[in-house]
C-alpha atoms as a PDB file:
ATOM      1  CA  UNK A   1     -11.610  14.460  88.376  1.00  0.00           C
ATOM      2  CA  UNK A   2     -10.293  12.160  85.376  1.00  0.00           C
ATOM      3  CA  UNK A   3      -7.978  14.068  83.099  1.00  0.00           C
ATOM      4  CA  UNK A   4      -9.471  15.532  80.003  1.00  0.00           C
ATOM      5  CA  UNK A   5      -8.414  13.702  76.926  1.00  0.00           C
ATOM      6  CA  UNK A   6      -9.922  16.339  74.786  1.00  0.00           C
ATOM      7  CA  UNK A   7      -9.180  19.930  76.053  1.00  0.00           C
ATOM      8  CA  UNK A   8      -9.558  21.508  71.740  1.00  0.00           C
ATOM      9  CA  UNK A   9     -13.077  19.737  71.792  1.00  0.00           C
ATOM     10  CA  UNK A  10     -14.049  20.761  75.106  1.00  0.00           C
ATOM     11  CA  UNK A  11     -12.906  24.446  74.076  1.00  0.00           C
ATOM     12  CA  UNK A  12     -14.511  24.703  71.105  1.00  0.00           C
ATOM     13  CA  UNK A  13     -17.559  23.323  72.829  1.00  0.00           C
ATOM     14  CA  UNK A  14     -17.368  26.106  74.900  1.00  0.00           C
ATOM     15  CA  UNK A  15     -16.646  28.877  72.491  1.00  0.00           C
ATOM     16  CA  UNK A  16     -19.599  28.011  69.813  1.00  0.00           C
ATOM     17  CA  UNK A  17     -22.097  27.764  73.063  1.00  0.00           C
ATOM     18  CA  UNK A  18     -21.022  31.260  73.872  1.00  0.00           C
ATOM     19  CA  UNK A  19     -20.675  32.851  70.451  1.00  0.00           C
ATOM     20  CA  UNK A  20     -24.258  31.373  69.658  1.00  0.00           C
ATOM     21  CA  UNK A  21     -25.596  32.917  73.355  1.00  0.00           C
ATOM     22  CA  UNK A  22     -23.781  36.039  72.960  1.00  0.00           C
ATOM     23  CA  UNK A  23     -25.166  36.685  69.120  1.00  0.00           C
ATOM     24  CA  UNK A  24     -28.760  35.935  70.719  1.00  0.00           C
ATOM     25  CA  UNK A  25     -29.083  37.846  73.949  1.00  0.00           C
ATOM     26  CA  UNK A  26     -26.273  39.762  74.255  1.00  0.00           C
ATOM     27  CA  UNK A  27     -23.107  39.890  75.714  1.00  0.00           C
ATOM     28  CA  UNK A  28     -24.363  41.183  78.941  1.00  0.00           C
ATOM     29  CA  UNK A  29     -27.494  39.832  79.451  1.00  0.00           C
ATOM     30  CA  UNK A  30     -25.068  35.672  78.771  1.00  0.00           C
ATOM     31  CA  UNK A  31     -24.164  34.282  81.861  1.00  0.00           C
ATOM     32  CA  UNK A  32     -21.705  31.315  82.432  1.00  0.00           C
ATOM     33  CA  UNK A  33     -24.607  29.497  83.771  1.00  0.00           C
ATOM     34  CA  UNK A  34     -25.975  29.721  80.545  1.00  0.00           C
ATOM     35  CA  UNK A  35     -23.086  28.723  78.836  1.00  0.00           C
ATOM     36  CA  UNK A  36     -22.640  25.542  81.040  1.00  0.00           C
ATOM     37  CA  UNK A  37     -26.298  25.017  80.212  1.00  0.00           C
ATOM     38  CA  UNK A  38     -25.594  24.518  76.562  1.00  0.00           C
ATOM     39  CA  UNK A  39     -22.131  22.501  76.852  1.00  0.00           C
ATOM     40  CA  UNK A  40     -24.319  19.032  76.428  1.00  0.00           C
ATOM     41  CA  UNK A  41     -23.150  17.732  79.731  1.00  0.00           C
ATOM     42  CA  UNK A  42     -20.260  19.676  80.625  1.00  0.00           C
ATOM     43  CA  UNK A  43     -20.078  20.706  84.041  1.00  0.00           C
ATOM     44  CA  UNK A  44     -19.375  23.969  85.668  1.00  0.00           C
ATOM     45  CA  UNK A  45     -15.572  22.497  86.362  1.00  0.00           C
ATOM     46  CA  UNK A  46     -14.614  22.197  82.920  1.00  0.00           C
ATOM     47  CA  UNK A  47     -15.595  25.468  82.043  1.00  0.00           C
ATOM     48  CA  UNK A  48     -13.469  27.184  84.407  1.00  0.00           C
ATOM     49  CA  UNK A  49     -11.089  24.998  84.144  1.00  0.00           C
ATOM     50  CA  UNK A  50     -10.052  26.531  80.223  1.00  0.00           C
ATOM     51  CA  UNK A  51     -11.826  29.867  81.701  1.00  0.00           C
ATOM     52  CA  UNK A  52     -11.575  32.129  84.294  1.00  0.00           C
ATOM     53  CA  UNK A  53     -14.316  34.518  83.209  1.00  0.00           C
ATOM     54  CA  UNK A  54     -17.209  35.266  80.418  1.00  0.00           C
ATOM     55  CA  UNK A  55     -14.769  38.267  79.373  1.00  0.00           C
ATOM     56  CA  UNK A  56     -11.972  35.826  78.525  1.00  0.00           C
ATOM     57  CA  UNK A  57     -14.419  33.802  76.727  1.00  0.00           C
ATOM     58  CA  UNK A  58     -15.271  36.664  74.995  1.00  0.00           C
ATOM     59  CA  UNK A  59     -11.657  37.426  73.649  1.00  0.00           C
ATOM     60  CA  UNK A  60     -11.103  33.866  72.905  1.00  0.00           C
ATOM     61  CA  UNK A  61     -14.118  34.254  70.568  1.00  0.00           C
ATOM     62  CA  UNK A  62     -12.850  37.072  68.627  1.00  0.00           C
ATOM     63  CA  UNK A  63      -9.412  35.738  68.410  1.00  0.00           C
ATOM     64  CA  UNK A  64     -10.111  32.690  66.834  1.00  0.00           C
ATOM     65  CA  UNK A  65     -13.013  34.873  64.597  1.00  0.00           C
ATOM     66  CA  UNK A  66      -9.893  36.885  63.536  1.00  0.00           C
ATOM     67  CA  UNK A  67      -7.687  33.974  62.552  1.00  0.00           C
ATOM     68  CA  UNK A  68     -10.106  32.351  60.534  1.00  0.00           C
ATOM     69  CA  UNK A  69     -11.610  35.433  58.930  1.00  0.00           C
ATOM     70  CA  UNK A  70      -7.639  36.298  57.886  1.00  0.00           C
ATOM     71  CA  UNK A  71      -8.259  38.396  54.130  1.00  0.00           C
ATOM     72  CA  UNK A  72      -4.874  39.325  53.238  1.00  0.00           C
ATOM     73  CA  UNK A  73      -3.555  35.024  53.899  1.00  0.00           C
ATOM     74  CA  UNK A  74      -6.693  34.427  51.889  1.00  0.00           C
ATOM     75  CA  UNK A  75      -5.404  37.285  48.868  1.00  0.00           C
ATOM     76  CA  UNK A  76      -1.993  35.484  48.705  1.00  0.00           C
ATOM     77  CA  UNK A  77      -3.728  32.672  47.679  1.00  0.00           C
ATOM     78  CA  UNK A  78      -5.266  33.920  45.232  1.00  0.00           C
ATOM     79  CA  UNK A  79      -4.139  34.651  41.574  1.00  0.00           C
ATOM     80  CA  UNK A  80      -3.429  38.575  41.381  1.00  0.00           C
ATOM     81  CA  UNK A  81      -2.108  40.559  38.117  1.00  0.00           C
ATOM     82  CA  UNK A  82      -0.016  42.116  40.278  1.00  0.00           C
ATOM     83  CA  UNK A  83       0.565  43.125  44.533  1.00  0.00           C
ATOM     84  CA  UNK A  84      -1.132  46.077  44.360  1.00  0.00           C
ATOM     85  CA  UNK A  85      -4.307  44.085  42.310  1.00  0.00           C
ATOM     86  CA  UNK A  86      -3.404  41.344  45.328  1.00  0.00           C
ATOM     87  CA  UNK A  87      -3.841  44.177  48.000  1.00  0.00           C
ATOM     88  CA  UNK A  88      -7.076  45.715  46.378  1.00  0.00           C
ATOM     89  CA  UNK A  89      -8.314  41.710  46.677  1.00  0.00           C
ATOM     90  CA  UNK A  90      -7.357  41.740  50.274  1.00  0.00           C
ATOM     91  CA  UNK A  91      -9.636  44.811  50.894  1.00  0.00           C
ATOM     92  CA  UNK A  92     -12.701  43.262  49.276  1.00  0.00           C
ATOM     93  CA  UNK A  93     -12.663  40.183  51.045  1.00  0.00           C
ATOM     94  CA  UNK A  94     -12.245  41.921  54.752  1.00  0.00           C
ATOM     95  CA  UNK A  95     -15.028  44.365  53.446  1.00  0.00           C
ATOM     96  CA  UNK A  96     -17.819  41.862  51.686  1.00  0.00           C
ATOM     97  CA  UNK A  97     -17.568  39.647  54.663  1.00  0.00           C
ATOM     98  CA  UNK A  98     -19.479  42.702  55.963  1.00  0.00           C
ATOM     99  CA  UNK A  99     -21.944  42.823  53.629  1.00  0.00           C
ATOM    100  CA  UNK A 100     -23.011  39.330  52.767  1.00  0.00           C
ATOM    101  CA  UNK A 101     -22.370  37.708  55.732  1.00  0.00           C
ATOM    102  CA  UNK A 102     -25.081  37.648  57.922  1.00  0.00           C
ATOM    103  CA  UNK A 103     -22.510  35.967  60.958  1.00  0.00           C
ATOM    104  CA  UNK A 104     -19.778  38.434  59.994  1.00  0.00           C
ATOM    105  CA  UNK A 105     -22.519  41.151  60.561  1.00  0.00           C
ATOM    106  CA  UNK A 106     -23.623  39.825  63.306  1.00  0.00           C
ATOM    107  CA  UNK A 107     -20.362  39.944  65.064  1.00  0.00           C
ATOM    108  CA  UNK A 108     -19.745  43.202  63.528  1.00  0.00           C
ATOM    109  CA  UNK A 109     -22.695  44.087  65.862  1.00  0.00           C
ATOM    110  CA  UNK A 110     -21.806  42.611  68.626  1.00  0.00           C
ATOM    111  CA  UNK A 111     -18.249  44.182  68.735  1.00  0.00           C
ATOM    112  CA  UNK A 112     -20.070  47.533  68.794  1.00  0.00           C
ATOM    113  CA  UNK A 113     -21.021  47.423  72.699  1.00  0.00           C
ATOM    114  CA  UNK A 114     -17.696  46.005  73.957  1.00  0.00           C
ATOM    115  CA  UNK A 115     -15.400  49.037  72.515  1.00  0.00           C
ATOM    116  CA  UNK A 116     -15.388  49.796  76.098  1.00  0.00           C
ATOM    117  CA  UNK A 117     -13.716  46.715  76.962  1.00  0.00           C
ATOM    118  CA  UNK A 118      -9.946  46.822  77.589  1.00  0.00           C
ATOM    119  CA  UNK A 119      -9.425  43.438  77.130  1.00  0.00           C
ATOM    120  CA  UNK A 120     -11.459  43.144  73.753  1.00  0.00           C
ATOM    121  CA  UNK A 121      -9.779  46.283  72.413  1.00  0.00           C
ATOM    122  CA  UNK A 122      -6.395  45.144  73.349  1.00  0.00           C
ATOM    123  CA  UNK A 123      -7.569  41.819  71.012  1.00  0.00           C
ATOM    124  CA  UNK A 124      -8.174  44.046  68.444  1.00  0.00           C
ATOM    125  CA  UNK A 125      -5.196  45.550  68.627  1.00  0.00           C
ATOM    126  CA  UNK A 126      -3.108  41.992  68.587  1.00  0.00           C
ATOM    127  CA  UNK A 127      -5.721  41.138  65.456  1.00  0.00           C
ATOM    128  CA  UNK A 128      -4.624  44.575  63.482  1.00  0.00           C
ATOM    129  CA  UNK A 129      -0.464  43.341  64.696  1.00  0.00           C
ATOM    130  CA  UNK A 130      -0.694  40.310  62.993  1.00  0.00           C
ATOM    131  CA  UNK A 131      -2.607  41.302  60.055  1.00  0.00           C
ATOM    132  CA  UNK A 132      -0.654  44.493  59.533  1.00  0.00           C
ATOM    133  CA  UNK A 133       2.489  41.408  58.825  1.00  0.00           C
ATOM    134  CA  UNK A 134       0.435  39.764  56.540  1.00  0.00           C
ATOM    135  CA  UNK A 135      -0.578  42.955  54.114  1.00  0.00           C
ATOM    136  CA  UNK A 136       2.562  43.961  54.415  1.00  0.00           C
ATOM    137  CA  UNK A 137       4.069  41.040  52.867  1.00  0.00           C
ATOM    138  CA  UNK A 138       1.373  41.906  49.646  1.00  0.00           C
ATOM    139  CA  UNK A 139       2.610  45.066  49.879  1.00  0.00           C
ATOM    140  CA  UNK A 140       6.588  44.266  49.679  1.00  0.00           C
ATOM    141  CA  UNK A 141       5.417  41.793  46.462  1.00  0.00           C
ATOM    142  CA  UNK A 142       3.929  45.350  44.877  1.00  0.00           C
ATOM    143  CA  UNK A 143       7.196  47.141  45.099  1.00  0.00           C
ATOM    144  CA  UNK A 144       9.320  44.405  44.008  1.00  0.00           C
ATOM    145  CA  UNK A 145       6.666  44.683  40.691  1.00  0.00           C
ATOM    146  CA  UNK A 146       6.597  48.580  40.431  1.00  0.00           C
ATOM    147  CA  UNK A 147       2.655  48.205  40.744  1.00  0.00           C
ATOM    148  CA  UNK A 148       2.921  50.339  44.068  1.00  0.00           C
ATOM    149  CA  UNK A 149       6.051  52.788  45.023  1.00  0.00           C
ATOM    150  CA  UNK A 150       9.317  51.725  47.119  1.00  0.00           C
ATOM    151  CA  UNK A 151       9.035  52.189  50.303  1.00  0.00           C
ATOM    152  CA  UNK A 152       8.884  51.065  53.603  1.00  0.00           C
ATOM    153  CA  UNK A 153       6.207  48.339  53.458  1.00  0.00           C
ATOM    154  CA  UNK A 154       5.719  47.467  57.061  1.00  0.00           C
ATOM    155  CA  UNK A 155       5.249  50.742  58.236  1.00  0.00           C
ATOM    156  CA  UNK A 156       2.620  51.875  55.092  1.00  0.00           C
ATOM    157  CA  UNK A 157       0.445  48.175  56.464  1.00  0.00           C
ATOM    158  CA  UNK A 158       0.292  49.848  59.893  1.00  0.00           C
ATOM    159  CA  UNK A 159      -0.792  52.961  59.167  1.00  0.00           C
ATOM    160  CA  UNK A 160      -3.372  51.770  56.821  1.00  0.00           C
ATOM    161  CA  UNK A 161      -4.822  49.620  59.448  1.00  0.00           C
ATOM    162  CA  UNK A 162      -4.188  52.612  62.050  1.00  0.00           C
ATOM    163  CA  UNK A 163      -6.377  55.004  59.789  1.00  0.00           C
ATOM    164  CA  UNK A 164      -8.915  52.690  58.506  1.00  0.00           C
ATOM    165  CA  UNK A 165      -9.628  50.248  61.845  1.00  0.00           C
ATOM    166  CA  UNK A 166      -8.967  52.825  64.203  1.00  0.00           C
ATOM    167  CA  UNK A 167      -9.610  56.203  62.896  1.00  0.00           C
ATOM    168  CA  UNK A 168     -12.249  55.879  60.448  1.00  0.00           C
ATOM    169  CA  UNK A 169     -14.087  53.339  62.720  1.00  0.00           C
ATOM    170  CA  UNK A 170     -17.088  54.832  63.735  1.00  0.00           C
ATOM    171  CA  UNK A 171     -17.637  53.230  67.298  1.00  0.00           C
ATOM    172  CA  UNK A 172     -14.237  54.408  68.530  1.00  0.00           C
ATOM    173  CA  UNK A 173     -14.420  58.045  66.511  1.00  0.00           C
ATOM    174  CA  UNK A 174     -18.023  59.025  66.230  1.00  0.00           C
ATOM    175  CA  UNK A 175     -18.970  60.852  63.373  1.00  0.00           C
ATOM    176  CA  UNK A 176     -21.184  61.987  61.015  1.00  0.00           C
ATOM    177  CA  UNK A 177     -22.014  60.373  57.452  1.00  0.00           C
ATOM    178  CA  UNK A 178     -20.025  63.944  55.832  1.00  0.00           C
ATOM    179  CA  UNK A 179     -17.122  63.469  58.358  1.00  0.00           C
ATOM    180  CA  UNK A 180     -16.678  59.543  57.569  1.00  0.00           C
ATOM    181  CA  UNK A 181     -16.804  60.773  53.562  1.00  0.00           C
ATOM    182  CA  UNK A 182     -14.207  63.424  54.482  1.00  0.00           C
ATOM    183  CA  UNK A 183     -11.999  60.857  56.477  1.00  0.00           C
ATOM    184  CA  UNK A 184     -12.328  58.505  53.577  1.00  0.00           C
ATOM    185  CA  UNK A 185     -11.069  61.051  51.017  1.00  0.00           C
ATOM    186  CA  UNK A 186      -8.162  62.375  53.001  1.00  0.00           C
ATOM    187  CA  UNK A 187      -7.265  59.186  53.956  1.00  0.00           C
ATOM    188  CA  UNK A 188      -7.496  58.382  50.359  1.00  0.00           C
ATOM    189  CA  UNK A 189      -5.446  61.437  49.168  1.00  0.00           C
ATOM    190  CA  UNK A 190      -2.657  59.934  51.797  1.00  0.00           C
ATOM    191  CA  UNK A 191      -1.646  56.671  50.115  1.00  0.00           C
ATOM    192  CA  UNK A 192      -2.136  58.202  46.701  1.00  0.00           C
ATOM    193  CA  UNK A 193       0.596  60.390  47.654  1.00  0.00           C
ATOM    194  CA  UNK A 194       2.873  56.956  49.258  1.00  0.00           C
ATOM    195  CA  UNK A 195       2.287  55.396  45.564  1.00  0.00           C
ATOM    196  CA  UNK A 196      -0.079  53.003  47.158  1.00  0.00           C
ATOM    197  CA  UNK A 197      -3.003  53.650  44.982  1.00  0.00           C
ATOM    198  CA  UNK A 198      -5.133  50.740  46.328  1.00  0.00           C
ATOM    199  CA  UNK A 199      -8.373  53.021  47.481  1.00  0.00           C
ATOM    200  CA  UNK A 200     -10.417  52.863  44.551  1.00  0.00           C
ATOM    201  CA  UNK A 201     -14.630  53.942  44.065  1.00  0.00           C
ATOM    202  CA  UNK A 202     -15.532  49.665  44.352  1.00  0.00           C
ATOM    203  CA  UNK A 203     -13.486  49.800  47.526  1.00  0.00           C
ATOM    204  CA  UNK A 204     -14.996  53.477  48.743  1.00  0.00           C
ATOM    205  CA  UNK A 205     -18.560  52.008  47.791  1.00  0.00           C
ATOM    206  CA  UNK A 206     -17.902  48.407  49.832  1.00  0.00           C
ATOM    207  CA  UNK A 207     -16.843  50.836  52.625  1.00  0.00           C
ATOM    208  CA  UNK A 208     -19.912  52.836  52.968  1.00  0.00           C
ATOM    209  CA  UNK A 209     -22.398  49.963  53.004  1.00  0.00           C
ATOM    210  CA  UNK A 210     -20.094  48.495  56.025  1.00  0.00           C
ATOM    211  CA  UNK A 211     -20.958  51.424  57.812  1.00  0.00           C
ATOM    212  CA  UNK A 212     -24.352  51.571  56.940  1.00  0.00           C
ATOM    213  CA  UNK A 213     -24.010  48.229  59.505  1.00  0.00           C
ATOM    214  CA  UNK A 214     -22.611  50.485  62.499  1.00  0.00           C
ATOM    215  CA  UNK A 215     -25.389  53.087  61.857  1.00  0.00           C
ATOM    216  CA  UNK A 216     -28.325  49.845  62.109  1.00  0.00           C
ATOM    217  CA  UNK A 217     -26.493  48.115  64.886  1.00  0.00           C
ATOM    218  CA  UNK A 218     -28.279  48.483  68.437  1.00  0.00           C
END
């Protein structure tokens, strides 16, 4: 078999034929026959030869979802009166691309099935890692401008995304609408009291229509 030239064509091939299959039947009901069906010529071979399963198709999906759906690189691009204004930015972007955007939705939805899959939750995990870095850098730029209280940056931008991607998250802790109200005002009351004011109403509001999602999701 010639050598492919073109293995980051050939991948993405592969990953848009499966994101589009997986966003219109389902993650179970795809099959890599399917996928191979919709490469445009690409045989059985080259699939598995990036791919040893649907499943690690599946992570490579999200991963690359995650990297290019990055709020907080996106915030430190962006003009900001201060970190903590920078860090509120962050929060909108990661939560309107769950409002407005029907593809972010859409794999909002599909994520909801697979929270029993090790291998996607470990991807989530590794998403959260690398994001946690990236908010905490906005975070360190808030101390360093008294908008948000000294402190130890890193480990505030974990346990933000601990308690908000984790804990509040509906499809891993399932709860009612008073419970995720409660969560959202203790957790709420716990960064007030860090000097990392950065939950405001907008944000509570934004967060409340994203689970509004979870609660229409199949």
């Amino acid at each position: 078999m010639p050598r492919n030239k073109y293995p980051e064509e050939t991948v993405k091939k592969i990953l848009d034929a499966s994101l589009k299959l997986f966003l219109e039947k389902g993650f179970e009901q795809t099959t890599v026959l399917d996928i191979v069906d919709n490469l445009g010529g690409l045989t059985r071979g080259a699939f598995y030869h990036h791919f040893k399963s649907k499943d690690e198709v599946l992570v490579a999906v999200f991963e690359r979802y995650f990297s290019e759906h990055n709020p907080f690189k996106k915030a430190k691009e962006m003009e900001a009166a201060n970190g903590l204004e920078r860090a509120k930015i962050a929060l909108r972007i990661g939560l309107n691309s769950n409002i407005a955007n029907e593809e972010n939705i859409s794999m909002t939805k599909l994520a909801i099935p697979l929270l029993s899959n090790p291998r996607f939750i470990a991807e989530i995990i590794k998403s959260n890692q690398e994001d946690s870095k990236d908010f905490a850098i906005i975070i360190e730029e808030g101390m360093a401008d008294g908008s948000i209280r000294p402190g130890n940056a890193k480990i505030i931008a974990e346990l933000f995304f601990l308690l908000s991607n984790f804990w509040m998250y509906p499809g891993l802790f399932p709860c009612s609408k008073e419970e995720s109200i409660a969560k959202a005002e203790m957790t709420k009351e716990i960064f007030d009291a860090l000097g990392f004011y950065v939950l405001d109403n907008e944000l509570g509001e934004m967060y409340f229509r994203v689970l509004s999602t979870f609660d229409t999701a199949d």
